[in-house]
N, C-alpha and C. Protein backbone atom coordinates (compact mmCIF):
# COMPACT_ATOMS: atom_id res chain seq x y z
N UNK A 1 -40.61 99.60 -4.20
CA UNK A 1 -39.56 99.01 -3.39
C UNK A 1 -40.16 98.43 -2.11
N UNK A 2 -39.46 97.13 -1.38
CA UNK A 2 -39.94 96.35 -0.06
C UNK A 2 -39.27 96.98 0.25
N UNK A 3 -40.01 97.19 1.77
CA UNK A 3 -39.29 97.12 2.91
C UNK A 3 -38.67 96.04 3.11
N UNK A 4 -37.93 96.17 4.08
CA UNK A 4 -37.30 94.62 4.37
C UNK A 4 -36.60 95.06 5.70
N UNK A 5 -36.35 94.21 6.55
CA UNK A 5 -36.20 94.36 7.98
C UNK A 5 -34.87 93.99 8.36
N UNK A 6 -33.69 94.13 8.78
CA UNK A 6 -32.88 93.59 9.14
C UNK A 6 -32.86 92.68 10.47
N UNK A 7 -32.66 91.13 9.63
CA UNK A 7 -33.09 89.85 10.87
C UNK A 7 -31.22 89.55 10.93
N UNK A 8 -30.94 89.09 12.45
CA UNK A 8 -29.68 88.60 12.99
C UNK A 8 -29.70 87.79 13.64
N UNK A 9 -28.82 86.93 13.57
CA UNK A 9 -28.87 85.31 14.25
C UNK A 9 -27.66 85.58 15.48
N UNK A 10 -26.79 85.25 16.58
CA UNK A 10 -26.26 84.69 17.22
C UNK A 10 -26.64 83.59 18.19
N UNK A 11 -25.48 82.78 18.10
CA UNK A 11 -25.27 81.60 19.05
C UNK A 11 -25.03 82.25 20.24
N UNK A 12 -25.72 82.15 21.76
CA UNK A 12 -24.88 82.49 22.96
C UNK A 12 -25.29 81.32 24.25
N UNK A 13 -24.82 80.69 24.82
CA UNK A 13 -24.84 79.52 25.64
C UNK A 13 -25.72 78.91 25.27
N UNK A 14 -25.07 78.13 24.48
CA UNK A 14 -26.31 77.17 23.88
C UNK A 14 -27.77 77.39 23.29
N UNK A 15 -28.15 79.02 22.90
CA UNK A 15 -29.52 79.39 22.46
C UNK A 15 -29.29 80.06 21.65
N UNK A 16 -29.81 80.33 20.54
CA UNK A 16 -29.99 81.39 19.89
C UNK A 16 -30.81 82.64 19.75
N UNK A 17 -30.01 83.28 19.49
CA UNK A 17 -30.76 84.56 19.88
C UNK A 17 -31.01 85.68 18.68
N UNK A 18 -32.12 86.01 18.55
CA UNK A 18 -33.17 86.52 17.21
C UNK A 18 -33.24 88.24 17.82
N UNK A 19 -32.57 88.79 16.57
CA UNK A 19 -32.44 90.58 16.55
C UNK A 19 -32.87 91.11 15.43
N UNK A 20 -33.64 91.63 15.50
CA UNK A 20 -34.58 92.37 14.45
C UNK A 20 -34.56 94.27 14.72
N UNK A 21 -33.71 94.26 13.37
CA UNK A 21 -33.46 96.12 13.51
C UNK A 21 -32.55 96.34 14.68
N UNK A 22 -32.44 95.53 15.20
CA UNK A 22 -31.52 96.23 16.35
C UNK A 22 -31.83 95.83 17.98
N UNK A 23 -33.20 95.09 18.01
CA UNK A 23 -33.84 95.21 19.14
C UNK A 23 -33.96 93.79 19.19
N UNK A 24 -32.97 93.27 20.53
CA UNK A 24 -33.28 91.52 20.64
C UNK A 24 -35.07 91.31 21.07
N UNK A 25 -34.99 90.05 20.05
CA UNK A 25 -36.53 89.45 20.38
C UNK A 25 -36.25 88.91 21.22
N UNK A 26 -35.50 87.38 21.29
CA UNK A 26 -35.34 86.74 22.48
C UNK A 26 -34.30 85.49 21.90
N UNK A 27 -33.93 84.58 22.73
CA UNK A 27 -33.44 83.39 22.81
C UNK A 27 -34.06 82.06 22.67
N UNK A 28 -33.95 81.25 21.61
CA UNK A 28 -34.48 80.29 22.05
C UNK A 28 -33.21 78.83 21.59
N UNK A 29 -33.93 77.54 22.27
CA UNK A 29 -33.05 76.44 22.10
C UNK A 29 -33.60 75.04 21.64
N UNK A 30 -34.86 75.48 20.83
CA UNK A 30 -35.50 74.64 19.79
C UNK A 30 -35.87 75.10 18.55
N UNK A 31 -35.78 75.16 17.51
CA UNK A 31 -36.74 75.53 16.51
C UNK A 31 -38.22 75.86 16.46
N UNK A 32 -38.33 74.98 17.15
CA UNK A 32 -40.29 75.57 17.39
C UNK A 32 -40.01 77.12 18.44
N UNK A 33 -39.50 76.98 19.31
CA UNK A 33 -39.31 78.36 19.98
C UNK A 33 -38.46 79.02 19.28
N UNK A 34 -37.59 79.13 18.03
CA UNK A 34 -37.49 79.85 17.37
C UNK A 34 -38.13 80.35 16.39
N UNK A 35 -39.02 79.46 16.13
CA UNK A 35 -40.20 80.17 15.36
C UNK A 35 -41.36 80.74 15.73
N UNK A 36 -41.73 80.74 17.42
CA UNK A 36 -42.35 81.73 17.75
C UNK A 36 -41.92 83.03 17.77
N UNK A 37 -40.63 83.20 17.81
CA UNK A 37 -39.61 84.93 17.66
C UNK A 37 -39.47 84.83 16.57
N UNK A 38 -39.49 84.57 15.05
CA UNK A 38 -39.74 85.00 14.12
C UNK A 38 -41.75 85.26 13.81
N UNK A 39 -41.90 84.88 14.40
CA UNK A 39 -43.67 85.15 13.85
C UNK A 39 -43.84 86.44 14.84
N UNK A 40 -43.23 85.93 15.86
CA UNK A 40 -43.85 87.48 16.95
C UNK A 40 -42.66 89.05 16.23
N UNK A 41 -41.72 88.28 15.19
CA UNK A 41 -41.28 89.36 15.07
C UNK A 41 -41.32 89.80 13.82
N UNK A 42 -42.88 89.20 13.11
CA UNK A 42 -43.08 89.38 11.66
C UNK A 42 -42.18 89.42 10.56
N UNK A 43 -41.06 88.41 10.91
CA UNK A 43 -40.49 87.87 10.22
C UNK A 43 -40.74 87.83 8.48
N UNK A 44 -40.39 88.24 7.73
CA UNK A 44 -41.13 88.08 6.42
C UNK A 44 -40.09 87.54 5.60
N UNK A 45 -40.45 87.21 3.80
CA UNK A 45 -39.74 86.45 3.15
C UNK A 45 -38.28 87.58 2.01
N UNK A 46 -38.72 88.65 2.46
CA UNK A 46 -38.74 89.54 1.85
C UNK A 46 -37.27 90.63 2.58
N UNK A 47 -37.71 89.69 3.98
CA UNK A 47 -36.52 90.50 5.39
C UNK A 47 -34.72 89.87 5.00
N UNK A 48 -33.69 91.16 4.96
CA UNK A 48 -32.85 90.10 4.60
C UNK A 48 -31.94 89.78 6.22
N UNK A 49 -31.69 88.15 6.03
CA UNK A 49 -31.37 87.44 6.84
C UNK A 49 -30.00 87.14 7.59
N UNK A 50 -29.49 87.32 8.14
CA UNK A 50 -27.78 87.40 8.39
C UNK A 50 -27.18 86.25 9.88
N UNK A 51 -26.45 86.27 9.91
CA UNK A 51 -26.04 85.64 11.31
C UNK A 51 -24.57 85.75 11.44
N UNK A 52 -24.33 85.64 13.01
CA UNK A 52 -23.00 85.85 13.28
C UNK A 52 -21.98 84.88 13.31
N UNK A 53 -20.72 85.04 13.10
CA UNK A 53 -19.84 83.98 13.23
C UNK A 53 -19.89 83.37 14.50
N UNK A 54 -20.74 83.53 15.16
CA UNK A 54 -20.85 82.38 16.66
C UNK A 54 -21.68 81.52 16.21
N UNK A 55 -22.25 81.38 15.03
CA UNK A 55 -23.05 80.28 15.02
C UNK A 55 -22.20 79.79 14.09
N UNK A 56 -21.09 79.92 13.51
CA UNK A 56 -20.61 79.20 12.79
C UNK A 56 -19.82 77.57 13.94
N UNK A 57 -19.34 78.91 14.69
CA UNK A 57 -18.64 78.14 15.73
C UNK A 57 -19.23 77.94 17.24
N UNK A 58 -20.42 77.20 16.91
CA UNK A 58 -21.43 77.20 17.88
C UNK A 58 -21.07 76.62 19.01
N UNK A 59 -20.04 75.73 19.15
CA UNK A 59 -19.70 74.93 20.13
C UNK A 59 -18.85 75.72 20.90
N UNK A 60 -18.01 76.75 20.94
CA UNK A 60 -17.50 77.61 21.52
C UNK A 60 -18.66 78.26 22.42
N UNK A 61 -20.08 78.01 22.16
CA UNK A 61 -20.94 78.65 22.73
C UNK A 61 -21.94 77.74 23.53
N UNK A 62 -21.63 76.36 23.65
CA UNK A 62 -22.25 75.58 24.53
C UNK A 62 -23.28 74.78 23.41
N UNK A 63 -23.25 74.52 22.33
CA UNK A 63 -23.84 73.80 21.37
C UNK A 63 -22.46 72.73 21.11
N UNK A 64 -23.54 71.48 21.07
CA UNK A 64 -22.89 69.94 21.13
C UNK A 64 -21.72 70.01 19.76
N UNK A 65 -22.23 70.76 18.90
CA UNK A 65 -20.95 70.74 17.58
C UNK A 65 -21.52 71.96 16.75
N UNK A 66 -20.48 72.25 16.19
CA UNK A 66 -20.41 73.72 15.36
C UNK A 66 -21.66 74.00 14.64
N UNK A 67 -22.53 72.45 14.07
CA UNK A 67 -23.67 72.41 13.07
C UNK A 67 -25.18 72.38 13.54
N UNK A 68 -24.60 72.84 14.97
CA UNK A 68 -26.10 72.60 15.80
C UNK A 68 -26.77 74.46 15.75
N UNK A 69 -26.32 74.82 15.70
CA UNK A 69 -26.66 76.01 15.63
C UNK A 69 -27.60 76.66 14.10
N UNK A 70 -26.81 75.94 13.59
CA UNK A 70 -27.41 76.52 11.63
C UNK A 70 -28.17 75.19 11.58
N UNK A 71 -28.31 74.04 12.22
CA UNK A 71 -29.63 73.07 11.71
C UNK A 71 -30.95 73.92 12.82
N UNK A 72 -30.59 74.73 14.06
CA UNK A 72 -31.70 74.91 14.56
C UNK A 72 -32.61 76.04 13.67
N UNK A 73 -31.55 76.76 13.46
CA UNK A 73 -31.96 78.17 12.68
C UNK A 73 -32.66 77.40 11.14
N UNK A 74 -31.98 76.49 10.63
CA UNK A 74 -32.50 76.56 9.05
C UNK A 74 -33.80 75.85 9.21
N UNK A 75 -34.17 74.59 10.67
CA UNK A 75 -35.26 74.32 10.81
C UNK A 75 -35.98 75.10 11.04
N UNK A 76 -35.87 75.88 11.85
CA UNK A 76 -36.62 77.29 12.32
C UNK A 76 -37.19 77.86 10.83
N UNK A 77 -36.71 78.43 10.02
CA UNK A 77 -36.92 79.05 8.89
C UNK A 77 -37.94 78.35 7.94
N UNK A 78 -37.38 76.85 7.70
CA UNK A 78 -38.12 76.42 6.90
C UNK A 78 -39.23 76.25 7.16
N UNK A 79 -39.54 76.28 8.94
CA UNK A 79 -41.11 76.19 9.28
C UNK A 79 -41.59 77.14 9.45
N UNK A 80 -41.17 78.17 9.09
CA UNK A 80 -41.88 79.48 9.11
C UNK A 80 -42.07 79.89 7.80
N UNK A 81 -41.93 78.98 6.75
CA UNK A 81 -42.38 79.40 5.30
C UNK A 81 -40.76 80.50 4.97
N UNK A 82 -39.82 80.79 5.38
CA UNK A 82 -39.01 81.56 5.41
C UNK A 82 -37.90 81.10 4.48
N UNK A 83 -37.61 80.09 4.37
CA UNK A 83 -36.54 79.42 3.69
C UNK A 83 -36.89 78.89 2.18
């Protein structure tokens, strides 16, 4: 059996913010800086992945429209080999 890590997404003023097990990594408001908090947080392919309904409704959170939030995250992912 894997281990596997519990990874969490929220939207909060415009950044997203990366929780692993329980313990925020950090915020970021590009994809490339979201993929330094998945590598610093050994992120693996194997970790299962979740996010909160604030990123659904990202614009409630200072993101330009609801879809800005899940294109930063899914860019994020896919450049981390994650997606």
């Amino acid at each position: 059996m894997q281990n596997t890590k519990f990874v969490f997404f929220n939207a909060e003023e415009a950044q997203v913010k990366l929780t692993v097990e329980d313990s925020v990594v950090g915020y970021a408001d590009t994809a490339d800086g979201l993929v330094e908090l998945l590598l610093r947080a050994n992120v693996g392919a194997t970790d299962t992945i979740m996010h909160s309904s604030d990123v659904d409704f990202a614009s409630e959170e200072g993101f330009a429209t609801d879809s800005c939030a899940h294109a930063l995250i899914d860019t994020a992912l896919e450049a981390a080999g994650l997606a």
